[in-house]
C-alpha atoms as a PDB file:
ATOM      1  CA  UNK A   1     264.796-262.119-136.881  1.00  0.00           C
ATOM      2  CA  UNK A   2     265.212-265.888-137.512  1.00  0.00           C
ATOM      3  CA  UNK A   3     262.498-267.365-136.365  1.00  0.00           C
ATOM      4  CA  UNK A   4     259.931-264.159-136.286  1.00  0.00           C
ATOM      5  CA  UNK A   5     256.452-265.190-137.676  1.00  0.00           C
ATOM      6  CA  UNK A   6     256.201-264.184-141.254  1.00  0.00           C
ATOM      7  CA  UNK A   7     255.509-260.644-142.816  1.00  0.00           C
ATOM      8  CA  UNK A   8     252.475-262.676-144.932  1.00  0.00           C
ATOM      9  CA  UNK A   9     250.377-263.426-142.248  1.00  0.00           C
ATOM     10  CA  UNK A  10     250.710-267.151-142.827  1.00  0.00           C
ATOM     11  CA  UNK A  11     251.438-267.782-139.420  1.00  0.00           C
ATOM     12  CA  UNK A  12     254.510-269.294-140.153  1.00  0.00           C
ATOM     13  CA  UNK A  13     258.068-268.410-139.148  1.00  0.00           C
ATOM     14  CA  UNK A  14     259.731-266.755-142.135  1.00  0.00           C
ATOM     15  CA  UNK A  15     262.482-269.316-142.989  1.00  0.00           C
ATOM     16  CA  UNK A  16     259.483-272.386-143.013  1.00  0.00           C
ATOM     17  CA  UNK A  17     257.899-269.089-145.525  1.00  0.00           C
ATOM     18  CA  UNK A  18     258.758-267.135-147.727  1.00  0.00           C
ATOM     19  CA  UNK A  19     261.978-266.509-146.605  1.00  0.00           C
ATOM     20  CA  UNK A  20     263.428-268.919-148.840  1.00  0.00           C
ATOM     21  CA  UNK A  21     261.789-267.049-151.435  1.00  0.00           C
ATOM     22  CA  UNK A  22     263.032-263.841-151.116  1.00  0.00           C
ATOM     23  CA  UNK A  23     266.553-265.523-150.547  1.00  0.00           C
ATOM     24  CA  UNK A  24     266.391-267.376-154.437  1.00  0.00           C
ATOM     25  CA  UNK A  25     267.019-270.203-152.899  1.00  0.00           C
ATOM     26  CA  UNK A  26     263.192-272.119-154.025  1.00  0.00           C
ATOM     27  CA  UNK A  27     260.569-270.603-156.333  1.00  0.00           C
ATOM     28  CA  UNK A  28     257.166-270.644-154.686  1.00  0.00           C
ATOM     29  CA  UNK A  29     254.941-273.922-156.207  1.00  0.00           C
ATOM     30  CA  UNK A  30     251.648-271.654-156.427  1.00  0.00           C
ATOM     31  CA  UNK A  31     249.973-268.523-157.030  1.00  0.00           C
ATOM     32  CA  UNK A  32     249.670-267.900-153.486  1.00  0.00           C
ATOM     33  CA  UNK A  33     252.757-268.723-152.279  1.00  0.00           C
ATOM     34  CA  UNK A  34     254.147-266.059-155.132  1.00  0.00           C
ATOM     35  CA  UNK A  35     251.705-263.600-154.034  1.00  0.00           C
ATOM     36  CA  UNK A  36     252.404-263.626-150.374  1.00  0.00           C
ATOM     37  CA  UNK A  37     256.098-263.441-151.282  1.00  0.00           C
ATOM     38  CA  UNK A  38     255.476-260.338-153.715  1.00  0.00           C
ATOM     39  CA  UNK A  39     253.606-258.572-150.463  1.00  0.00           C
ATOM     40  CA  UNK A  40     257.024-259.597-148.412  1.00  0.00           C
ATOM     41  CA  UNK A  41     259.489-258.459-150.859  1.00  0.00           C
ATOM     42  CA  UNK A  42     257.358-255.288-150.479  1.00  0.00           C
ATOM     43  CA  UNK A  43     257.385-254.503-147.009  1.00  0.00           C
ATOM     44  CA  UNK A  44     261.075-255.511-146.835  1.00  0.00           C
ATOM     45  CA  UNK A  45     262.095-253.207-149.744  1.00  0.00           C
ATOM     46  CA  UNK A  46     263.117-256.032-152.220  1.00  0.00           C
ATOM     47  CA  UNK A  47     262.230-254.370-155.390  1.00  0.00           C
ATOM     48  CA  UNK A  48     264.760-256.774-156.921  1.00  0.00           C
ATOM     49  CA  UNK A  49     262.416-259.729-156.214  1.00  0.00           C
ATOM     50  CA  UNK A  50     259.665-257.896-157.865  1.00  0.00           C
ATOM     51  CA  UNK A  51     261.109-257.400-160.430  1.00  0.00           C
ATOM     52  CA  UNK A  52     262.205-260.607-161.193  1.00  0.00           C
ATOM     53  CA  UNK A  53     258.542-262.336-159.976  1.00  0.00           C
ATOM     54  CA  UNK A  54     257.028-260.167-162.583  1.00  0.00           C
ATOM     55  CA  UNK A  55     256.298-262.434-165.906  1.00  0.00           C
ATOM     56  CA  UNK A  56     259.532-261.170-168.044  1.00  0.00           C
ATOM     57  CA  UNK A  57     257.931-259.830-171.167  1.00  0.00           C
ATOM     58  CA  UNK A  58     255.941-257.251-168.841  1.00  0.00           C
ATOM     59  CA  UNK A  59     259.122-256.137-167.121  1.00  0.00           C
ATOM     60  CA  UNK A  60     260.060-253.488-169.748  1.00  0.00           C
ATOM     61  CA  UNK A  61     256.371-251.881-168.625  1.00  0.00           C
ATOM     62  CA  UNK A  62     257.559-251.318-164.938  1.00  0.00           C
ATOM     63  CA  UNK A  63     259.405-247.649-164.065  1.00  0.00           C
ATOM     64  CA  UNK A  64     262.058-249.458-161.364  1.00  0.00           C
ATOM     65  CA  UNK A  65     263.072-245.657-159.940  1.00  0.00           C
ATOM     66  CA  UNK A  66     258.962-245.384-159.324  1.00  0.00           C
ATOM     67  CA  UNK A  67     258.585-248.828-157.512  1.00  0.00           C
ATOM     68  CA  UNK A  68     261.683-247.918-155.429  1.00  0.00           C
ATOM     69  CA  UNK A  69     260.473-244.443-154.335  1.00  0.00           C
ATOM     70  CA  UNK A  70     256.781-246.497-153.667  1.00  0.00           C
ATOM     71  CA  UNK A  71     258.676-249.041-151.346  1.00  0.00           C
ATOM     72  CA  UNK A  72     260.271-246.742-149.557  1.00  0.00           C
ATOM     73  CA  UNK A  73     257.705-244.466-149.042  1.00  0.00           C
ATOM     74  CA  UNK A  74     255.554-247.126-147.487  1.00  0.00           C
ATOM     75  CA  UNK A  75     254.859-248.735-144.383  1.00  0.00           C
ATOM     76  CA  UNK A  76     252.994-252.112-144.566  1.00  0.00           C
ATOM     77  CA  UNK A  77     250.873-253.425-141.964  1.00  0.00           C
ATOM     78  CA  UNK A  78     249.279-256.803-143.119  1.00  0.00           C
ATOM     79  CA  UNK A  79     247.806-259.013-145.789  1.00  0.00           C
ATOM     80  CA  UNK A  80     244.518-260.691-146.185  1.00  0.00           C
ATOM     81  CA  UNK A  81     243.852-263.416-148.531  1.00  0.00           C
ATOM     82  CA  UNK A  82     240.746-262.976-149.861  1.00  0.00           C
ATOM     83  CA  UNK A  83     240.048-265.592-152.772  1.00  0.00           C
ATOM     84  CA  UNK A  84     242.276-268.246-154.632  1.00  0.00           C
ATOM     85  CA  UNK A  85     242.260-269.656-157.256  1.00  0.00           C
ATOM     86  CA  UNK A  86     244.516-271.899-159.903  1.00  0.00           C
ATOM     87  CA  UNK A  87     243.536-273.640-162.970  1.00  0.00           C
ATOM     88  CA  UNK A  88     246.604-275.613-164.913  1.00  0.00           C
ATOM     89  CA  UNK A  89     248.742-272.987-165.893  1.00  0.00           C
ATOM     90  CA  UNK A  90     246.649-270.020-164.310  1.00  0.00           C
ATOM     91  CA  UNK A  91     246.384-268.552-160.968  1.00  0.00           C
ATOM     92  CA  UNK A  92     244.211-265.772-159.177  1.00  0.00           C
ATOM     93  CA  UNK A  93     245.107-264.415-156.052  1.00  0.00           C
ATOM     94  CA  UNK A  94     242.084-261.453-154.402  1.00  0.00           C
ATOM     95  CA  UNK A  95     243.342-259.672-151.787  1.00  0.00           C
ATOM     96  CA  UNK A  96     243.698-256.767-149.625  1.00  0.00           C
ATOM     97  CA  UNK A  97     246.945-255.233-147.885  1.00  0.00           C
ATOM     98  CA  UNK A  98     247.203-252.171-145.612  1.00  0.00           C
ATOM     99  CA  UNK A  99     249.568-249.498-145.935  1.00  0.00           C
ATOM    100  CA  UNK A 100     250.854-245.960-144.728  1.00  0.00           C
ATOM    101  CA  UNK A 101     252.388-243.614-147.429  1.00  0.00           C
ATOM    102  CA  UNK A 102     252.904-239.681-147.155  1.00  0.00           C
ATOM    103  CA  UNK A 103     250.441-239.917-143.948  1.00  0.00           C
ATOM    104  CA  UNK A 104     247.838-241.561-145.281  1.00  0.00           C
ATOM    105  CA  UNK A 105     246.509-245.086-144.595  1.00  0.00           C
ATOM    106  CA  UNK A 106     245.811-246.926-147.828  1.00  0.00           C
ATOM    107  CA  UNK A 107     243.431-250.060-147.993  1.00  0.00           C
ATOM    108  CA  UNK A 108     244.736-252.275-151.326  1.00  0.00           C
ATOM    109  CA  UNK A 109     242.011-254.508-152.310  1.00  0.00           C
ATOM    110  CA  UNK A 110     243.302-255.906-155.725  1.00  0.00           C
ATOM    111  CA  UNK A 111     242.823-259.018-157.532  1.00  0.00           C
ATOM    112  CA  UNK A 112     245.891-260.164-158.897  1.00  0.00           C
ATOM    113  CA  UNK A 113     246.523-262.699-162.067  1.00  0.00           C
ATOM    114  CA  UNK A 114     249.530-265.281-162.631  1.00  0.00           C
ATOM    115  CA  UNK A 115     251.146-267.291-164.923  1.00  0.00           C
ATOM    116  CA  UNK A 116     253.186-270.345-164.844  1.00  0.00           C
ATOM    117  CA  UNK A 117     255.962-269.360-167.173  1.00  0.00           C
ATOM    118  CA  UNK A 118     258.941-272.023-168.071  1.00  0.00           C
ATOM    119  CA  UNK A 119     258.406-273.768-164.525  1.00  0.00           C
ATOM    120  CA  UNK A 120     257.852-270.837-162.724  1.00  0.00           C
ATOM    121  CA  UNK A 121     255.085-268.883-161.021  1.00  0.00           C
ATOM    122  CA  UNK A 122     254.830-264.903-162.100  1.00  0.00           C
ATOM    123  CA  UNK A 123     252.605-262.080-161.585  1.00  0.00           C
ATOM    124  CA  UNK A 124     251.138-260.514-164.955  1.00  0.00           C
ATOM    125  CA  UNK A 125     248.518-258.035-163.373  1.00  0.00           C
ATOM    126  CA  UNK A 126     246.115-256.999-160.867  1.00  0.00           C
ATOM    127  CA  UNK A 127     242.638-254.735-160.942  1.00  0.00           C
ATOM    128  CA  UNK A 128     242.423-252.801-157.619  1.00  0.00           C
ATOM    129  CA  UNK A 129     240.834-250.384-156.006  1.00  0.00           C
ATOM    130  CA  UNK A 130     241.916-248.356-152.659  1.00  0.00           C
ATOM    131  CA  UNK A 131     240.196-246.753-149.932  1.00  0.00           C
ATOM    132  CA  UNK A 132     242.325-243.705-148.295  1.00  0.00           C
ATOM    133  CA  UNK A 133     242.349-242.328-145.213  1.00  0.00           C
ATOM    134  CA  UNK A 134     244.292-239.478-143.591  1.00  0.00           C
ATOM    135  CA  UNK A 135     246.848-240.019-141.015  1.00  0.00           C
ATOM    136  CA  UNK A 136     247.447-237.094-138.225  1.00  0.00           C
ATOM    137  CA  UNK A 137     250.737-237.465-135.907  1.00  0.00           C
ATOM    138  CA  UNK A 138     247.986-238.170-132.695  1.00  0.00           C
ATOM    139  CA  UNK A 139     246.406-241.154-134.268  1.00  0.00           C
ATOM    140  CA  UNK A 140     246.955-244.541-133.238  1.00  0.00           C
ATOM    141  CA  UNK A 141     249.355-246.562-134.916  1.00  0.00           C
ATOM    142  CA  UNK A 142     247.850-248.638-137.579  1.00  0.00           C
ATOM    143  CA  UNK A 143     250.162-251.079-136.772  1.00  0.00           C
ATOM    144  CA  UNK A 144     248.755-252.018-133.445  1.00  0.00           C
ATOM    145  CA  UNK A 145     251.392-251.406-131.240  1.00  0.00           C
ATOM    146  CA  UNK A 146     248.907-248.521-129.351  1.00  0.00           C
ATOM    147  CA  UNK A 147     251.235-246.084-130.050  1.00  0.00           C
ATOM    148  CA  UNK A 148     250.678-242.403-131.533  1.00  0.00           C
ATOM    149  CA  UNK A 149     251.443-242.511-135.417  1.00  0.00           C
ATOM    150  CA  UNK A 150     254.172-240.102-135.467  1.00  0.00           C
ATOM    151  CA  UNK A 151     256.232-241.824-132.812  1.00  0.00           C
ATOM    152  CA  UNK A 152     255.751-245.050-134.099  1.00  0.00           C
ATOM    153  CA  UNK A 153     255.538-246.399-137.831  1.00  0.00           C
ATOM    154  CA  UNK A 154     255.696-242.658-138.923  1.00  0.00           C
ATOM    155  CA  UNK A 155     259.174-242.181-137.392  1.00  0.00           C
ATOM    156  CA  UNK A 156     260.352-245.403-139.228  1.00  0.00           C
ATOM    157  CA  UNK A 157     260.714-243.910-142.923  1.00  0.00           C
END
């Protein structure tokens, strides 16, 4: 939807966002602005994007059939900017994200590192740490919608 708020949690619509992003038609001007991209290209599936946002002499490190099977295994249900941070050609971005995979609720609580590579922002890497939880058909939707799981977010993959 055109002028839907944002998958980042910004609270901006998507094209004022990271839209334009995800689209290639701007680079984002910060750590932040990358990272709350990466978190969009993931809940929309754009592998691609990750791909390409991750600092090019890493790439070779990433298994692309894994991170597709990951992204489309998973349901995301928000972002929360923790910390941030940038320092000349430097950026740290903490951070947690919530997610359904396989039926169970995953809170990502990572602190992620960038680098400003030839004029552009990229992610090198991120320490993190999850906290799972088991999701039965009857539970609520994490999403919010007060919904049962199964009928809702579940029935989406």
């Amino acid at each position: 939807m055109k002028n839907a708020p944002c998958n980042c949690g910004s609270g901006l619509l998507g094209p004022s966002c990271c839209d334009p992003f995800l689209a290639g038609a701007r680079a984002p001007n910060s750590p932040l602005a990358l990272m709350r991209s990466r978190y969009c290209a993931f809940s929309k599936g754009l592998n691609r994007y990750l791909l390409d946002t991750t600092l090019p002499k890493l790439r070779a490190e990433i298994d692309e059939m894994e991170l597709q099977r990951s992204i489309e295994d998973s349901v995301w249900f928000g972002l929360e900017i923790h910390d941030y941070q940038q320092n000349g050609d430097q950026g740290e971005v903490t951070f947690s994200a919530r997610y359904a995979q396989k039926n169970c609720l995953y809170d990502h609580h990572e602190c992620s590192t960038f680098h400003l590579h030839e004029g552009r922002w990229y992610y090198v890497s991120g320490k993190a740490h999850f906290r799972q939880q088991k999701l039965r058909g009857a539970h609520p939707c994490p999403c919010g919608s007060g919904c049962k799981y199964k009928s809702c977010c579940a029935s989406k993959r």
